[in-house]
N, C-alpha and C. Protein backbone atom coordinates (compact mmCIF):
# COMPACT_ATOMS: atom_id res chain seq x y z
N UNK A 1 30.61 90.31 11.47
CA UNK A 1 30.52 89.05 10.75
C UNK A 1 30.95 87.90 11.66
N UNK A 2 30.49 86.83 11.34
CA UNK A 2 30.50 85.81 11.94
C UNK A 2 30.14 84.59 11.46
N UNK A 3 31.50 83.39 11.65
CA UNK A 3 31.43 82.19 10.55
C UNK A 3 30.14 80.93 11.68
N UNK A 4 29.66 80.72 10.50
CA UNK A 4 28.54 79.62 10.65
C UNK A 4 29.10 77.97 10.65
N UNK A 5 28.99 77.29 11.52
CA UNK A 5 29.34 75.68 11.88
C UNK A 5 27.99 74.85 11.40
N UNK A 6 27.72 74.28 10.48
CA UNK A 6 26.45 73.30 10.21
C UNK A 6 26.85 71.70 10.61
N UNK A 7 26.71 70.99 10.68
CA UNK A 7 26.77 69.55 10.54
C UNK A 7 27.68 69.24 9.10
N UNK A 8 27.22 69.70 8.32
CA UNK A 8 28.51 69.06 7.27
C UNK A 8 29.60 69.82 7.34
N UNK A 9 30.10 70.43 7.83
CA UNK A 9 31.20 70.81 8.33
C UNK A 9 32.05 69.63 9.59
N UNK A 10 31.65 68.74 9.95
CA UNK A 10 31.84 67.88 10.56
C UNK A 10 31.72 67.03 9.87
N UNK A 11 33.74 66.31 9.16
CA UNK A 11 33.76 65.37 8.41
C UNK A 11 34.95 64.33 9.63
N UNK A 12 34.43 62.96 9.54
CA UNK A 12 35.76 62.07 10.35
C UNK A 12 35.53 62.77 11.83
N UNK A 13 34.56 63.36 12.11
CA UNK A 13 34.75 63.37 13.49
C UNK A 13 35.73 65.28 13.96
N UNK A 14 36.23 65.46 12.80
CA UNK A 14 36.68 66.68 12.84
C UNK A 14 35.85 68.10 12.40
N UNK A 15 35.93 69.17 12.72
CA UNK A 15 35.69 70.37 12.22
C UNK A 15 36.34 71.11 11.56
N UNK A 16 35.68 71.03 10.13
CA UNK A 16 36.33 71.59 9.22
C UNK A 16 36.30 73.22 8.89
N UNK A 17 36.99 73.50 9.13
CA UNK A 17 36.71 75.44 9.15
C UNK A 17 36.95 76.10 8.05
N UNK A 18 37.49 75.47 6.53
CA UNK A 18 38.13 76.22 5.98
C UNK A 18 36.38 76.25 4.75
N UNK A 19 35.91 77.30 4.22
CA UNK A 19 34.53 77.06 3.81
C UNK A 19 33.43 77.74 4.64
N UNK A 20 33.99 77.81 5.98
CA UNK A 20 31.82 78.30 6.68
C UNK A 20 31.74 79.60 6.05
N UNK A 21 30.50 79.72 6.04
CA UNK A 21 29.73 80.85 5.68
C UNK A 21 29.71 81.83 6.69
N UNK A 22 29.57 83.01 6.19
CA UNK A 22 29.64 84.29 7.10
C UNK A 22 28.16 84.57 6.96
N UNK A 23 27.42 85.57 8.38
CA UNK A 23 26.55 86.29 8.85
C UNK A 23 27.11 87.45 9.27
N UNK A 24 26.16 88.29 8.87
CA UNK A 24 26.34 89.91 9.97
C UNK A 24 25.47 89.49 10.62
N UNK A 25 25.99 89.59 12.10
CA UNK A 25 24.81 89.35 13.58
C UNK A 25 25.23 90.59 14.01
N UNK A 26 23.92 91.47 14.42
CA UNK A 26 24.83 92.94 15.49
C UNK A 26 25.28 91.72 17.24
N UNK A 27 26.32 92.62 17.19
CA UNK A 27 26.81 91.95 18.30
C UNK A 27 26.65 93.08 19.57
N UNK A 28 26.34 91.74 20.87
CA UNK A 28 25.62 92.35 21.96
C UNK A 28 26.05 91.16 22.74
N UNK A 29 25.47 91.53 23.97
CA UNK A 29 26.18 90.42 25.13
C UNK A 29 25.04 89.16 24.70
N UNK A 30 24.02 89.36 24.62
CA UNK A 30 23.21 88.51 23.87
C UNK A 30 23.97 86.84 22.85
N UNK A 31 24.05 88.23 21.74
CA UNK A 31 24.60 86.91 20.80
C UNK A 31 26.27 86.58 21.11
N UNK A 32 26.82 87.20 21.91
CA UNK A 32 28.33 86.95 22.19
C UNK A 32 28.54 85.28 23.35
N UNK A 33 27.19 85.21 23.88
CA UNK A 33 27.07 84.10 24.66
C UNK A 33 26.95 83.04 23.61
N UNK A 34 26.70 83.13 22.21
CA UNK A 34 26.35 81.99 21.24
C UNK A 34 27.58 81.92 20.42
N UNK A 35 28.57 82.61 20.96
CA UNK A 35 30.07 82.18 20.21
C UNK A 35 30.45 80.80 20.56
N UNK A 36 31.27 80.12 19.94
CA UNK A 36 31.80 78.73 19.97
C UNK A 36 33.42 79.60 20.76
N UNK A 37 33.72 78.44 21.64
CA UNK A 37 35.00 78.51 22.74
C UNK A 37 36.26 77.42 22.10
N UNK A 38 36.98 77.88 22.05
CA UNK A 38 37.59 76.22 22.37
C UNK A 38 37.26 75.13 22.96
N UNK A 39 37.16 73.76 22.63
CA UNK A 39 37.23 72.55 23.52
C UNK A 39 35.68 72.80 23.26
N UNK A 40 34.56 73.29 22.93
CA UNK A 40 32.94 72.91 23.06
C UNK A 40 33.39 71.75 22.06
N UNK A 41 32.40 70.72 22.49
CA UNK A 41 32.13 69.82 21.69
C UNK A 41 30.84 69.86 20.86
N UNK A 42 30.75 69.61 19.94
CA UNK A 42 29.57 69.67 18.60
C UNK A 42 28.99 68.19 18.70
N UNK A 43 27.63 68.59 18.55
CA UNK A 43 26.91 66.83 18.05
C UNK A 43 25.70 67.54 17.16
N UNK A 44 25.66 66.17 16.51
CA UNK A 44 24.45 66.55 15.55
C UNK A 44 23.27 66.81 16.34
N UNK A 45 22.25 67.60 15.80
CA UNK A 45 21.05 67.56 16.73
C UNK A 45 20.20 66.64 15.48
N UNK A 46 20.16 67.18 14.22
CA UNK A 46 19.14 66.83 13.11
C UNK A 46 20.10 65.96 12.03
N UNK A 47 20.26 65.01 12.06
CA UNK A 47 21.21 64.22 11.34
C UNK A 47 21.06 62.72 11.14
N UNK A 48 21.11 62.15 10.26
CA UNK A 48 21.07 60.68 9.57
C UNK A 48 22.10 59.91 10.37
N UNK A 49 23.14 60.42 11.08
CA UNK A 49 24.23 59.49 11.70
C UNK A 49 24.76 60.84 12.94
N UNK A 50 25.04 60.04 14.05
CA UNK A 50 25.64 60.58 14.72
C UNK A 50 27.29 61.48 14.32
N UNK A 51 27.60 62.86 14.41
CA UNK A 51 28.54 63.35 14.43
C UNK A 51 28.95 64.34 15.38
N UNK A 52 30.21 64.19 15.86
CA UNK A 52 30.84 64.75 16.85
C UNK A 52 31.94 65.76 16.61
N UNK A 53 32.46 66.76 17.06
CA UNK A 53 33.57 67.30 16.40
C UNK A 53 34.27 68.25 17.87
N UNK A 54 34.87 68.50 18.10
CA UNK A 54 35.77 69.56 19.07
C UNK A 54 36.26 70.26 18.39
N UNK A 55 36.07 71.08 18.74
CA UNK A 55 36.31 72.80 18.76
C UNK A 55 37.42 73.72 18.66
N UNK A 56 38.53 73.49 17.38
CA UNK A 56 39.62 73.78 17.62
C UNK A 56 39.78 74.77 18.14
N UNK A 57 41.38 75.04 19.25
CA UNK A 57 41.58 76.50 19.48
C UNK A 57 41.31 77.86 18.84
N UNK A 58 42.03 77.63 17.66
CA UNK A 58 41.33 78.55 16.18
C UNK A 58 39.92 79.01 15.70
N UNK A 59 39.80 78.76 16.19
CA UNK A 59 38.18 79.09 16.19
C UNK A 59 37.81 80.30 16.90
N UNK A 60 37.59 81.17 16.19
CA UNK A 60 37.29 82.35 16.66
C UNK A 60 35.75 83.05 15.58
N UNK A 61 34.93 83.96 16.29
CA UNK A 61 34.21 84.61 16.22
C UNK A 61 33.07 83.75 15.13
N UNK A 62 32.79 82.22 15.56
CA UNK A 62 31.74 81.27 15.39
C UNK A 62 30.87 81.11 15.70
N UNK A 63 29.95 80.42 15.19
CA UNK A 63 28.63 79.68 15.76
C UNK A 63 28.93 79.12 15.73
N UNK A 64 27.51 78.18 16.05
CA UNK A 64 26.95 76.87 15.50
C UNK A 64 25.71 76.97 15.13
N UNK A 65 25.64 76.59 14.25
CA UNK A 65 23.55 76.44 13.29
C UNK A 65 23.20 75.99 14.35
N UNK A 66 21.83 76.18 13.75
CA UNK A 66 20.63 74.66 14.74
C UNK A 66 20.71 73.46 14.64
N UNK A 67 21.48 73.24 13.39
CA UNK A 67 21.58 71.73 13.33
C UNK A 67 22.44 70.88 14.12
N UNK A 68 23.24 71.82 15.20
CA UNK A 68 24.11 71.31 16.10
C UNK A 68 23.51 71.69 17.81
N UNK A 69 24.14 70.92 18.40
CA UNK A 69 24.08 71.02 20.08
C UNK A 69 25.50 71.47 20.25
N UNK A 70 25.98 72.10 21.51
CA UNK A 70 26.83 72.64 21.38
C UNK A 70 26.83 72.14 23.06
N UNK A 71 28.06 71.76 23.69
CA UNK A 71 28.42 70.95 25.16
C UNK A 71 29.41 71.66 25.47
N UNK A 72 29.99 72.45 26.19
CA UNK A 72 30.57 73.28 27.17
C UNK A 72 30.70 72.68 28.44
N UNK A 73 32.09 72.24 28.59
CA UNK A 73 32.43 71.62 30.06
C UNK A 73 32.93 72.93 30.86
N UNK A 74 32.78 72.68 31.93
CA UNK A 74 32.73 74.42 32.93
C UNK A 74 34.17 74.89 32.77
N UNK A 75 35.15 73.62 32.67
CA UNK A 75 36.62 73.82 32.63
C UNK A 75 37.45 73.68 31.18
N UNK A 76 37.51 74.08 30.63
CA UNK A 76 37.66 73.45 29.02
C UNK A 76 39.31 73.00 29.08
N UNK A 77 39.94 73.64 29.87
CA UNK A 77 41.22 73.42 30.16
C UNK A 77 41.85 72.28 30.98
N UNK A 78 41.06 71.61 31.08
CA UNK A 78 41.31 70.36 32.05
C UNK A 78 41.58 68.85 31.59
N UNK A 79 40.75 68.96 30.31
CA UNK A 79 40.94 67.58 29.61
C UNK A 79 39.32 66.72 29.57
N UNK A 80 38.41 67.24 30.44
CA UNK A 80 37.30 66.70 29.93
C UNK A 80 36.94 66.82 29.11
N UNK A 81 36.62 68.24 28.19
CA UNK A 81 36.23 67.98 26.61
C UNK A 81 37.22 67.30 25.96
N UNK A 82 38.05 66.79 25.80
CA UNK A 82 39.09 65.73 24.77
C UNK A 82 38.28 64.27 25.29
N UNK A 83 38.18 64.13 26.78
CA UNK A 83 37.47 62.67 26.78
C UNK A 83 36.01 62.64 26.75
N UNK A 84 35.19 63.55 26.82
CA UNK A 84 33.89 63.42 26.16
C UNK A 84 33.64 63.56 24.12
N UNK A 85 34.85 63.95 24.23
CA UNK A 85 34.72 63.85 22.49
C UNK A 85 35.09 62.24 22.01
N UNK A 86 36.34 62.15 22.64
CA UNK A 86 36.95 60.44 22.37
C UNK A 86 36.24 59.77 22.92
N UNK A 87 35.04 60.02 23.96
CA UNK A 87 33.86 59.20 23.87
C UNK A 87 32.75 58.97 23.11
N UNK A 88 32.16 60.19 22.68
CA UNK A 88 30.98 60.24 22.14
C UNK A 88 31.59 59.68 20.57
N UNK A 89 32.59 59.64 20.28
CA UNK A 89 32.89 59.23 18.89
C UNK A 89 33.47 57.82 18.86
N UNK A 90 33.76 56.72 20.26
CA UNK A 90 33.67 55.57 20.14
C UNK A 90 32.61 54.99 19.52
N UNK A 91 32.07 53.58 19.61
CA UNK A 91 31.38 52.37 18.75
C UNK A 91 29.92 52.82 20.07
N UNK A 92 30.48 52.79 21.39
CA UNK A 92 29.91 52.45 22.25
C UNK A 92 29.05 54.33 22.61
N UNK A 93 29.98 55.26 22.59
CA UNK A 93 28.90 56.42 22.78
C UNK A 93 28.40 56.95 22.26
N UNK A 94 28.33 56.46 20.29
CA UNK A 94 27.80 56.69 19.08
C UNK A 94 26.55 55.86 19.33
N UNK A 95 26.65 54.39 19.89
CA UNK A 95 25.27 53.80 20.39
C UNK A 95 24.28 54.66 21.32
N UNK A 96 25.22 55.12 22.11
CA UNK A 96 24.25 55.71 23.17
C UNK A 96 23.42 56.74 22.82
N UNK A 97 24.34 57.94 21.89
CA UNK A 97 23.59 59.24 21.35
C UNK A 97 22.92 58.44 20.47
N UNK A 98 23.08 57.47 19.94
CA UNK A 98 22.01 57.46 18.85
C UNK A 98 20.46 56.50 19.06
N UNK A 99 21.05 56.06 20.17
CA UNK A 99 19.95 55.21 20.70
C UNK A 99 18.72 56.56 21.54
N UNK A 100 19.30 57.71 21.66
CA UNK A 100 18.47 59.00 22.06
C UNK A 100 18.02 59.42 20.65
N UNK A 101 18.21 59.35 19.95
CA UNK A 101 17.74 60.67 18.92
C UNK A 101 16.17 59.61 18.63
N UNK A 102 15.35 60.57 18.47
CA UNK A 102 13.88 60.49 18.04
C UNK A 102 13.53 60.83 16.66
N UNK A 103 12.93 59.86 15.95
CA UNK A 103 12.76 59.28 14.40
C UNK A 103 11.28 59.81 13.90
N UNK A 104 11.48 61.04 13.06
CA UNK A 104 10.51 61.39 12.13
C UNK A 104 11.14 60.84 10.61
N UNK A 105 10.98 62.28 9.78
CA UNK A 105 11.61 62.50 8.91
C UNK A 105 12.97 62.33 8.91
N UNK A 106 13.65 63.16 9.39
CA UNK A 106 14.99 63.40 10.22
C UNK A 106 15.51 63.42 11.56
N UNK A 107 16.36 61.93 11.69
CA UNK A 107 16.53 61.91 13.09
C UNK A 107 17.02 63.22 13.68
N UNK A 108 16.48 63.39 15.27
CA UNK A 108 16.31 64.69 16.02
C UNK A 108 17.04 64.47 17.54
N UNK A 109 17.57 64.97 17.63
CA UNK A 109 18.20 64.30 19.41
C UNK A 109 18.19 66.05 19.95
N UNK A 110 17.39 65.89 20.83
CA UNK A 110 17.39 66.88 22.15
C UNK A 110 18.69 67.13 22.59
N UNK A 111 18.55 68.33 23.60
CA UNK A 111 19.73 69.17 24.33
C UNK A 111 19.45 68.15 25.77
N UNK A 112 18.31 67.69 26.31
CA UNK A 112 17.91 66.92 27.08
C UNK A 112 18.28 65.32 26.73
N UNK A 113 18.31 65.13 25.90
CA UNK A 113 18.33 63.60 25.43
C UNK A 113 19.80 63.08 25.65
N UNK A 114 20.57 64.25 24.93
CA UNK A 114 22.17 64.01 24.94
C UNK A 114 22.65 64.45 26.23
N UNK A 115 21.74 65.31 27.04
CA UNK A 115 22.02 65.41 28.70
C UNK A 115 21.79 63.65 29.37
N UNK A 116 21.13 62.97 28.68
CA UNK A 116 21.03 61.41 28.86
C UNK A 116 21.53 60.36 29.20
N UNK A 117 22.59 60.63 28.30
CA UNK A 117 24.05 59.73 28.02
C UNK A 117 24.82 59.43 28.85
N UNK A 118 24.62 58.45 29.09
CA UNK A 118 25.83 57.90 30.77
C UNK A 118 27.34 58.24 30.41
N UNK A 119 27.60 58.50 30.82
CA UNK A 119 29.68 58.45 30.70
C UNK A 119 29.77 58.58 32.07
N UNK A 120 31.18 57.40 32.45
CA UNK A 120 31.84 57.12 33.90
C UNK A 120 33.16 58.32 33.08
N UNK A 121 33.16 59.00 33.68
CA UNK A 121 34.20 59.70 33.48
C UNK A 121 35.97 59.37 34.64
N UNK A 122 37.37 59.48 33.81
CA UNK A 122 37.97 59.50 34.97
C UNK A 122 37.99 60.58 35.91
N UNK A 123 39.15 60.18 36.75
CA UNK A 123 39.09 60.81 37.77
C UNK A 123 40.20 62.41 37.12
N UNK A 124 39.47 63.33 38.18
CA UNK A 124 40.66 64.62 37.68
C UNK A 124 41.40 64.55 37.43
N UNK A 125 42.89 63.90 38.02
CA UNK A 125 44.08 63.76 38.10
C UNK A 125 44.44 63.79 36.80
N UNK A 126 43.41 62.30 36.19
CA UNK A 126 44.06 61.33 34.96
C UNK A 126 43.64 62.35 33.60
N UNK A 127 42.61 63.45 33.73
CA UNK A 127 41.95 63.89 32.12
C UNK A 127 43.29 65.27 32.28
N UNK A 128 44.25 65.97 32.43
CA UNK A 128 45.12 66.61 31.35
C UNK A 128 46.04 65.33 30.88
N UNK A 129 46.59 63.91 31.43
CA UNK A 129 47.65 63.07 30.51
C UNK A 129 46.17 62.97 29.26
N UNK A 130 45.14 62.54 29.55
CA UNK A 130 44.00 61.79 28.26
C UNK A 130 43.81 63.23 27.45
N UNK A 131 43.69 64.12 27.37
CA UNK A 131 44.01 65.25 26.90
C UNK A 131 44.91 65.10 25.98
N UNK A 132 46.28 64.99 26.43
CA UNK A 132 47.61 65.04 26.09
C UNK A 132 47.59 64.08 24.68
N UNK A 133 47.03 62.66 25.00
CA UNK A 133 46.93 61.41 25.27
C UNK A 133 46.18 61.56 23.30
N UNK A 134 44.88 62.45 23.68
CA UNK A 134 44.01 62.66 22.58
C UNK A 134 44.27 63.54 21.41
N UNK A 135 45.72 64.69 21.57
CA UNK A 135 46.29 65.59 21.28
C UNK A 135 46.94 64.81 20.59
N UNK A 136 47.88 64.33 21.12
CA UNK A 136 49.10 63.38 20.37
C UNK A 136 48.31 61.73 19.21
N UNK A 137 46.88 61.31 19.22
CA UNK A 137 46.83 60.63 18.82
C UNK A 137 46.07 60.89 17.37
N UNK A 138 45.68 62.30 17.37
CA UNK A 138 44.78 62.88 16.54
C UNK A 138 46.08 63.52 15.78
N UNK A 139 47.19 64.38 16.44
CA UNK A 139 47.98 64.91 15.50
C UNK A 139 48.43 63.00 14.74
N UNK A 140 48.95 62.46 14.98
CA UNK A 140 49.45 61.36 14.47
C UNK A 140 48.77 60.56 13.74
N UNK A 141 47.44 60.56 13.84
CA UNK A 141 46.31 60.54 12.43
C UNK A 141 46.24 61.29 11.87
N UNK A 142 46.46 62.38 11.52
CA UNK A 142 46.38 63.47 10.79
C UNK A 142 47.92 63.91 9.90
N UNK A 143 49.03 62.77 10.11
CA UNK A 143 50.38 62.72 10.26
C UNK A 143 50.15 61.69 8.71
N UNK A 144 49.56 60.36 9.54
CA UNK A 144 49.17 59.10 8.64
C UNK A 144 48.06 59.61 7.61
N UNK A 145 47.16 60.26 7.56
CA UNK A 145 46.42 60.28 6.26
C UNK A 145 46.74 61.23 5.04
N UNK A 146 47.83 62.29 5.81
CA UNK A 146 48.65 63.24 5.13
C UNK A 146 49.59 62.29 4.49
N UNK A 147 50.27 61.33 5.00
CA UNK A 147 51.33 60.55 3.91
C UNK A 147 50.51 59.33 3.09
N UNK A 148 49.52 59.04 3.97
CA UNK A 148 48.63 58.18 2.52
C UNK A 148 48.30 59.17 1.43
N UNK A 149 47.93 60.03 1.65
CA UNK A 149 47.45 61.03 0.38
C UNK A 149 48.53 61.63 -0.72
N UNK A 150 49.54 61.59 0.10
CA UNK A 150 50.78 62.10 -0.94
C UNK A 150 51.36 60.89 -1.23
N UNK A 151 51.29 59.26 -0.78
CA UNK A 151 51.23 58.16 -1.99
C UNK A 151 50.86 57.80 -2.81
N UNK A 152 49.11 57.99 -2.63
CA UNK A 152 48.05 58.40 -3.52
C UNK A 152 48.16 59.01 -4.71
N UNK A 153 48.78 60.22 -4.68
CA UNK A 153 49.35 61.12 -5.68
C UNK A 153 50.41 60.64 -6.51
N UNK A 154 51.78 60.11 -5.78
CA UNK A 154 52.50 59.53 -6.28
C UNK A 154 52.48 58.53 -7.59
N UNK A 155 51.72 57.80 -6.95
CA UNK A 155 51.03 56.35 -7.29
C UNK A 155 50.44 56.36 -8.94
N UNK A 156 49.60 57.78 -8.50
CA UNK A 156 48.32 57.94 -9.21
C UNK A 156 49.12 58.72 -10.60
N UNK A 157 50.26 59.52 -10.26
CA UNK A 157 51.36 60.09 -11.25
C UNK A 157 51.99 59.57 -11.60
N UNK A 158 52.94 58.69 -11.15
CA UNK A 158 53.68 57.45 -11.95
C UNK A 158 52.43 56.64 -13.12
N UNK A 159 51.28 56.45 -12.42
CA UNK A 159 50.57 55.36 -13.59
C UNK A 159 50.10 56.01 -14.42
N UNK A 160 49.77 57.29 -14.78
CA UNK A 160 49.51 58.61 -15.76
C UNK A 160 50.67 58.41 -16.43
N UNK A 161 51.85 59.02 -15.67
CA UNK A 161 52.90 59.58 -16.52
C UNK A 161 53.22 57.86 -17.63
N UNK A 162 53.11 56.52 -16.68
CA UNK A 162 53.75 55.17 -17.60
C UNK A 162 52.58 54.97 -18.90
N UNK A 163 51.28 55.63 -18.40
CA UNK A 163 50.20 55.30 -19.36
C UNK A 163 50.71 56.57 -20.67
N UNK A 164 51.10 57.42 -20.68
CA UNK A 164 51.06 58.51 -21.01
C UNK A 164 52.43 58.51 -22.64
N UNK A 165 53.24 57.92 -21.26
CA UNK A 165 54.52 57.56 -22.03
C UNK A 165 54.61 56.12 -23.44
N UNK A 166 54.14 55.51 -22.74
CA UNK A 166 53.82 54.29 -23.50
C UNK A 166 53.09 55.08 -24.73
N UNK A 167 52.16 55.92 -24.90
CA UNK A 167 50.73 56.02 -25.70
C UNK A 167 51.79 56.94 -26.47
N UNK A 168 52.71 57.51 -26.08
CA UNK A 168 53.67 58.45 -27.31
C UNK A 168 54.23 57.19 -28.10
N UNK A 169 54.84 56.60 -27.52
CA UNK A 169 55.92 55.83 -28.11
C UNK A 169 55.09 54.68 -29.34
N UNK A 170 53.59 54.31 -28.90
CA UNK A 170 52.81 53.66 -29.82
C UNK A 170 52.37 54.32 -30.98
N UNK A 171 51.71 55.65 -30.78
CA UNK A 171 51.35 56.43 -31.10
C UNK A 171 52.12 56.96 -32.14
């Protein structure tokens, strides 16, 4: 068995794992080359809006559908996949992939097309701190929307419980 990655599984730029669907694939050196690694980066291939996602460590014994491209930097350990992801999901490399994808029905972007995409990449030295850099800024969004959501709740329970209370006491 083996869990399936589609495009809506890619919400905010993240990959959401908890939900994919399972396949029995017989496994062979074949389909073992179509496992997802850590650090691959995901883009839409067939999609209405550009989406991007990296590849958590956790990720084990995955795909990816067709509806994704799948980018493998030779070194995954180095820090280039963290800055080709925090690129392709800026203002500016969301223009670029999307200025590639080709318009039928459903926009379509090639394995060639997204081979397209200019990025000045830094230099070696600097991608494990931007790594680091991308590690620490994603846990700390993920820090902030966890305590908006449990205000949310708060918020949303206090004005229940005052609506609630009131409606006895009228009542």
């Amino acid at each position: 068995m083996v869990r399936v990655v589609d495009s809506a599984d890619i919400v905010d730029d993240r990959l959401h794992m908890d939900g994919l669907r399972n396949v029995l694939i017989r496994q062979s050196v074949r389909t073992a080359a179509h496992l997802l690694e850590p650090w691959d980066i995901l883009v839409t291939a067939r999609s209405p809006s550009v989406k991007v996602a990296l590849v958590p460590p956790g990720a084990s014994r995955t795909v990816a559908s067709t509806t994704l491209l799948v980018v493998r930097t030779a070194d995954a350990g180095t820090g280039l996949a963290h800055f080709l992801w925090y690129y392709l999901t800026s203002s500016h490399g969301r223009a670029e992939v999307a200025a590639r994808y080709t318009t039928t029905t459903i926009p379509t972007l090639s394995a060639r097309a997204l081979g397209e995409v200019p990025v000045v990449v830094p230099p070696p030295r600097d991608l494990p701190r931007f790594a680091d850099l991308v590690e620490a800024s994603t846990a700390s969004r993920d820090a902030a929307l966890e305590a908006v959501h449990a205000r949310h709740d708060v918020v949303r329970d206090s004005v229940i419980s005052a609506i609630a209370a009131t409606d006895r006491e009228v009542g």
